[in-house]
Structures are given as structure tokens and as C-alpha cells.
N, C-alpha and C. Protein backbone atom coordinates (compact mmCIF):
# COMPACT_ATOMS: atom_id res chain seq x y z
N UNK A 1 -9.48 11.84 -15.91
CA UNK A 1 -8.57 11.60 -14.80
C UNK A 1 -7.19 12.13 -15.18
N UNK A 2 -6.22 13.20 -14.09
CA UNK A 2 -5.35 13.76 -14.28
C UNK A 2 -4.35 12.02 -14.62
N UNK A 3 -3.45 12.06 -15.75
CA UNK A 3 -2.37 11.23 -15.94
C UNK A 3 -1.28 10.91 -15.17
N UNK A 4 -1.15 11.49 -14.44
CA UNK A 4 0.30 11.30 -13.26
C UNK A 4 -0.68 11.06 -12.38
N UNK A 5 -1.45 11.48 -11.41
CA UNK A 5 -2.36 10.44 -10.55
C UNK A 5 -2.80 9.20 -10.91
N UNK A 6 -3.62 9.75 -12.02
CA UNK A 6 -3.87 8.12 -12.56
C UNK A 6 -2.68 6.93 -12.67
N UNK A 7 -1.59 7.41 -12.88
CA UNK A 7 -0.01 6.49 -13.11
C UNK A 7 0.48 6.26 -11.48
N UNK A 8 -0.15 7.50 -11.01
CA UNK A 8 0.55 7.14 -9.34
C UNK A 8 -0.32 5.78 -8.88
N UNK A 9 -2.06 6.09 -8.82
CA UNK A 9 -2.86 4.95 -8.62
C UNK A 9 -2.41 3.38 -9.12
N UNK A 10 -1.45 3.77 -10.32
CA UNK A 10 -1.55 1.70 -11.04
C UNK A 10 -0.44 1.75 -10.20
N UNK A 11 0.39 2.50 -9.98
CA UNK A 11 1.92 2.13 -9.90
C UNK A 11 1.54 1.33 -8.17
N UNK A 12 0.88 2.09 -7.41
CA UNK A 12 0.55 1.67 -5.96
C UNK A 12 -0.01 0.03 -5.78
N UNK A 13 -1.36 0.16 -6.92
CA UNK A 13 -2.28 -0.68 -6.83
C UNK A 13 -1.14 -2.32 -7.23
N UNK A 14 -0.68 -1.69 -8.09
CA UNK A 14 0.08 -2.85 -8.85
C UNK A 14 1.05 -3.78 -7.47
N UNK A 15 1.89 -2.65 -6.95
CA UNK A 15 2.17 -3.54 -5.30
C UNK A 15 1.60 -3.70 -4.53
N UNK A 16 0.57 -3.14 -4.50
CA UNK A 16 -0.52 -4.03 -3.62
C UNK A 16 -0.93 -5.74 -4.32
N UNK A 17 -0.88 -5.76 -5.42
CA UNK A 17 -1.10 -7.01 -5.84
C UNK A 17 -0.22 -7.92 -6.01
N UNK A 18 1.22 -6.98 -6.10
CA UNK A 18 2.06 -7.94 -6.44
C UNK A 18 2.16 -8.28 -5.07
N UNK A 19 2.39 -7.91 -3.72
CA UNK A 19 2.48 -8.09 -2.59
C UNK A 19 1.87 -9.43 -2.09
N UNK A 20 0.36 -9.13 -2.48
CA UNK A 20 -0.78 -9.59 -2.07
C UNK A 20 -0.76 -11.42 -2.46
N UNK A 21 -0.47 -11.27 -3.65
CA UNK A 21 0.30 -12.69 -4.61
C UNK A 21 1.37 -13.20 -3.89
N UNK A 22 2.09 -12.56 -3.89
CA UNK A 22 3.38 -12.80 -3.08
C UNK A 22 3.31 -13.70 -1.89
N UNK A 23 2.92 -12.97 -0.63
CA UNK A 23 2.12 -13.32 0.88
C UNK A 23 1.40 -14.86 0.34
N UNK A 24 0.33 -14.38 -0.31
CA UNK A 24 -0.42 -16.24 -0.66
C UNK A 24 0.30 -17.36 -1.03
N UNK A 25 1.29 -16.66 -2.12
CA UNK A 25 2.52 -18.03 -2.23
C UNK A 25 2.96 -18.42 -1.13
N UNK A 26 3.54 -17.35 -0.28
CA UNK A 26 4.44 -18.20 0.46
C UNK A 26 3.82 -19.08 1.79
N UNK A 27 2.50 -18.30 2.12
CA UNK A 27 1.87 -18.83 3.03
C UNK A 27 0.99 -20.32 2.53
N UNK A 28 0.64 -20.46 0.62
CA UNK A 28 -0.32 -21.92 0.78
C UNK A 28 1.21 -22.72 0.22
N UNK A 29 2.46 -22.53 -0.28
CA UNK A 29 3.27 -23.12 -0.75
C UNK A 29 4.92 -22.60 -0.59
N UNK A 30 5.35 -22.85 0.75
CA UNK A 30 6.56 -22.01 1.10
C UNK A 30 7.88 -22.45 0.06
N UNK A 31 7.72 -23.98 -0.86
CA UNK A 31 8.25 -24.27 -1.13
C UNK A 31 9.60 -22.93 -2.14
N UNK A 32 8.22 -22.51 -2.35
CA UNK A 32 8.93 -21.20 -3.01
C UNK A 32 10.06 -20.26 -2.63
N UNK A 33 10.67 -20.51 -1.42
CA UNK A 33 11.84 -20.03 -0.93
C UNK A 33 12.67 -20.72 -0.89
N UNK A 34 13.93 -20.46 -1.69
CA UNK A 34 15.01 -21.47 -1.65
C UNK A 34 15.85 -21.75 -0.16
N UNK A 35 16.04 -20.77 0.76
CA UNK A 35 16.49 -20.65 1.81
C UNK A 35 15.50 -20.97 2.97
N UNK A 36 14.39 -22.19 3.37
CA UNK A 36 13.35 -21.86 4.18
C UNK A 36 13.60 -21.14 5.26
N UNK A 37 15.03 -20.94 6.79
CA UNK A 37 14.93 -19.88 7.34
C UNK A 37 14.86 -19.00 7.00
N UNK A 38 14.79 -18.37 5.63
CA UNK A 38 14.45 -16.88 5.49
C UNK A 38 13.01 -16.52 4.86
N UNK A 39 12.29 -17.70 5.02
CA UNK A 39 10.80 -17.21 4.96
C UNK A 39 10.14 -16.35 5.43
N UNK A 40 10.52 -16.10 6.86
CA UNK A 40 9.99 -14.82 7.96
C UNK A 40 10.33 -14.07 7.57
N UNK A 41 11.32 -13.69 6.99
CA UNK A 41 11.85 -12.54 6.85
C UNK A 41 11.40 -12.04 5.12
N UNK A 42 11.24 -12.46 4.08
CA UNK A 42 10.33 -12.54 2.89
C UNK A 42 9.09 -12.24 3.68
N UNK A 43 8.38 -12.56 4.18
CA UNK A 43 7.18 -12.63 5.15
C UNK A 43 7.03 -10.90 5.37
N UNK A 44 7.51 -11.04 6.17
CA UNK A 44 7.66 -9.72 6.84
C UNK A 44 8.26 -8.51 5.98
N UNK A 45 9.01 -8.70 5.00
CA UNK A 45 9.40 -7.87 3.71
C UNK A 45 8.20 -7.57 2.99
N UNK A 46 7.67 -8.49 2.28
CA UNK A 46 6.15 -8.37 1.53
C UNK A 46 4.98 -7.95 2.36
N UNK A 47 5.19 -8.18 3.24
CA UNK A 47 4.08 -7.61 4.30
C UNK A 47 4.41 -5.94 4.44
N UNK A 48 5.31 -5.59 4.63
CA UNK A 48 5.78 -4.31 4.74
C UNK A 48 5.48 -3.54 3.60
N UNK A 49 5.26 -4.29 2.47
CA UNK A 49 5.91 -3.44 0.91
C UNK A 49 4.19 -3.15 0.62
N UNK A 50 2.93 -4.46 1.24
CA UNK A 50 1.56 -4.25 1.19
C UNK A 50 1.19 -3.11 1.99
N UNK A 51 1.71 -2.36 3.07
CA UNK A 51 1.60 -1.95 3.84
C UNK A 51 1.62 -0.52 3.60
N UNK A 52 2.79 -0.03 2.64
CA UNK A 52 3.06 0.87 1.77
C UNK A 52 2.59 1.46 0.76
N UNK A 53 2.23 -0.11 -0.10
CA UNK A 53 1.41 0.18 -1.32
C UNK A 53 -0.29 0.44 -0.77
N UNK A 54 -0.30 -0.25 0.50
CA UNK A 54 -2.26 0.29 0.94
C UNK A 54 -1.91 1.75 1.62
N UNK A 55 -0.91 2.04 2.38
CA UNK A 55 -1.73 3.78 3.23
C UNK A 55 -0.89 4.60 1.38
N UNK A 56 -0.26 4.38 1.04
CA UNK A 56 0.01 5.51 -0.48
C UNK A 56 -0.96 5.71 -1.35
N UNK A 57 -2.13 4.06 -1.72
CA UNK A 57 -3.46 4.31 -2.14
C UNK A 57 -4.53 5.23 -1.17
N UNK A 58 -4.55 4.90 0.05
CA UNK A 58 -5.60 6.10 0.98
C UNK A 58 -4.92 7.31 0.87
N UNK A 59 -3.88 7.64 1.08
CA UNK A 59 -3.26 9.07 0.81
C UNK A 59 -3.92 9.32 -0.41
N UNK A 60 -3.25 8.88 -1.33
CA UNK A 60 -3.92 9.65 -2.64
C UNK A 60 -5.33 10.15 -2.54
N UNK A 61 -5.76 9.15 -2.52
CA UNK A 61 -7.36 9.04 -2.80
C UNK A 61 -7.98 10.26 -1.42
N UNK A 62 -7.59 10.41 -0.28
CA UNK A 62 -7.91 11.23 0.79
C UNK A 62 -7.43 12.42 0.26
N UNK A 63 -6.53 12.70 -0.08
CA UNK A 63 -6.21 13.95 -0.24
C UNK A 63 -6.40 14.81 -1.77
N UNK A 64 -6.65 13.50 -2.71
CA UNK A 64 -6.55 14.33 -4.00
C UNK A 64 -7.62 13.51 -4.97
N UNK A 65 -8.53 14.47 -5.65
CA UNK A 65 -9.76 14.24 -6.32
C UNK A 65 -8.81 13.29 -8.00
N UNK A 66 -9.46 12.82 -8.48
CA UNK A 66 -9.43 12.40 -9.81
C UNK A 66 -8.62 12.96 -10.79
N UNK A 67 -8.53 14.53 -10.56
CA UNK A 67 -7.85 15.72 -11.55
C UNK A 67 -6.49 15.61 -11.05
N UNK A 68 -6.06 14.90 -9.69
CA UNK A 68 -5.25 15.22 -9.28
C UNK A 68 -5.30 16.84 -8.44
N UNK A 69 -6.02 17.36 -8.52
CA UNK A 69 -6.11 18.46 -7.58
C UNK A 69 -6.62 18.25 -5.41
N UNK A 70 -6.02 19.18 -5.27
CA UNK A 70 -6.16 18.83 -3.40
C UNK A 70 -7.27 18.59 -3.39
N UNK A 71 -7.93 17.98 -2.37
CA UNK A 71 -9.35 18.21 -1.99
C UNK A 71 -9.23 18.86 -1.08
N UNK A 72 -8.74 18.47 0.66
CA UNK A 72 -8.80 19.57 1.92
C UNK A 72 -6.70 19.58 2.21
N UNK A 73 -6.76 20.52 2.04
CA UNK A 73 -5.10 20.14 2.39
C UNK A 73 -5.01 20.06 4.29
N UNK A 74 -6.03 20.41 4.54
CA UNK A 74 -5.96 20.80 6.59
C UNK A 74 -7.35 19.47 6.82
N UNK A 75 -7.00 18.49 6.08
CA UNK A 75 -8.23 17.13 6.41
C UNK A 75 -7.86 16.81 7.68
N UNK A 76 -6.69 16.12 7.64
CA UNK A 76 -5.90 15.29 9.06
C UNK A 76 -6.08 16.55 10.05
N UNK A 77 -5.86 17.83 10.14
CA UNK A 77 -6.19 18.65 11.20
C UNK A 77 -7.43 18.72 11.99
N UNK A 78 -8.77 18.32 10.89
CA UNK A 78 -10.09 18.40 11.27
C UNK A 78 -9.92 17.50 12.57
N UNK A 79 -9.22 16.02 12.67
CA UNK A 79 -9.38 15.59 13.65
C UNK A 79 -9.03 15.85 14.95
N UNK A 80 -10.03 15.42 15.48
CA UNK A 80 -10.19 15.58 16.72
C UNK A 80 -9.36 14.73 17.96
N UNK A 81 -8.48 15.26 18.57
CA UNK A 81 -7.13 14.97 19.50
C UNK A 81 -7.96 14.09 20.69
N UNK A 82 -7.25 12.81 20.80
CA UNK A 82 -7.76 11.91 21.62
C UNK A 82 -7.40 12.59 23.18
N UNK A 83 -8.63 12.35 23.99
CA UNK A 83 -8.36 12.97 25.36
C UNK A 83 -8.06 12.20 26.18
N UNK A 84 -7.04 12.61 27.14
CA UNK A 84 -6.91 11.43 28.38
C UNK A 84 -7.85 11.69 29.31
């Protein structure tokens, strides 16, 4: 496995988990916010940051093999344009 993909993969995966941890705290034990009106907004921050760290893992992985080399650079083109 190319080394800078492979480093891109932990670096992603890793906020996905830290995210993922994150979200469960605050949702089985909110106590964890010192400010409780700003729970939503922590909420919605970590939710955003999972959000990031999951489509940057499908990017990678869609577009680039193990070596780090392209697989289709014209993939997203293959699709097919929704008709009205």
C-alpha cells in the first residue's frame, strides 16, 4: 500500500472515530458540555466533521486503488443525468 494514501486513509478514518465517539457522548451523557445551550451546536459541529471524514474516505477509496494510483479519473462522468 502506497504510504501517503495509506496516511491519508488513518488520518480520515481516525475522524471518523473520533467524531463518531464524540456524537455518542454527547447524545448517552450531555453532561459533558460545560455550556448545555451549546450542545446543538457541538452536535451539529461533530456531525459535520463525521460527514467530512465519511465522503474523504469514499473519495479516496472511489477514485484511487491501494498504490495510490487513479483508478477511472471520468468515474462521476459515467453517470447517468437524472431526467425530468
Amino acid at each position: 500500500m502506497n504510504s501517503f494514501y495509506n496516511a491519508a486513509l488513518s488520518h480520515w478514518r481516525s475522524k471518523k472515530d473520533e467524531s463518531i465517539a464524540t456524537l455518542e457522548l454527547y447524545f448517552s451523557n450531555s453532561v459533558g458540555i460545560g455550556e448545555h445551550s451549546a450542545i446543538l451546536d457541538e452536535i451539529n459541529k461533530w456531525t459535520n466533521e463525521l460527514s467530512q471524514a465519511d465522503d474523504n474516505i469514499k473519495n479516496l477509496e472511489i477514485y484511487f486503488n491501494s498504490e495510490g494510483k487513479v483508478i477511472d479519473k471520468n468515474k462521476k462522468a459515467k453517470v447517468r443525468p437524472v431526467k425530468d
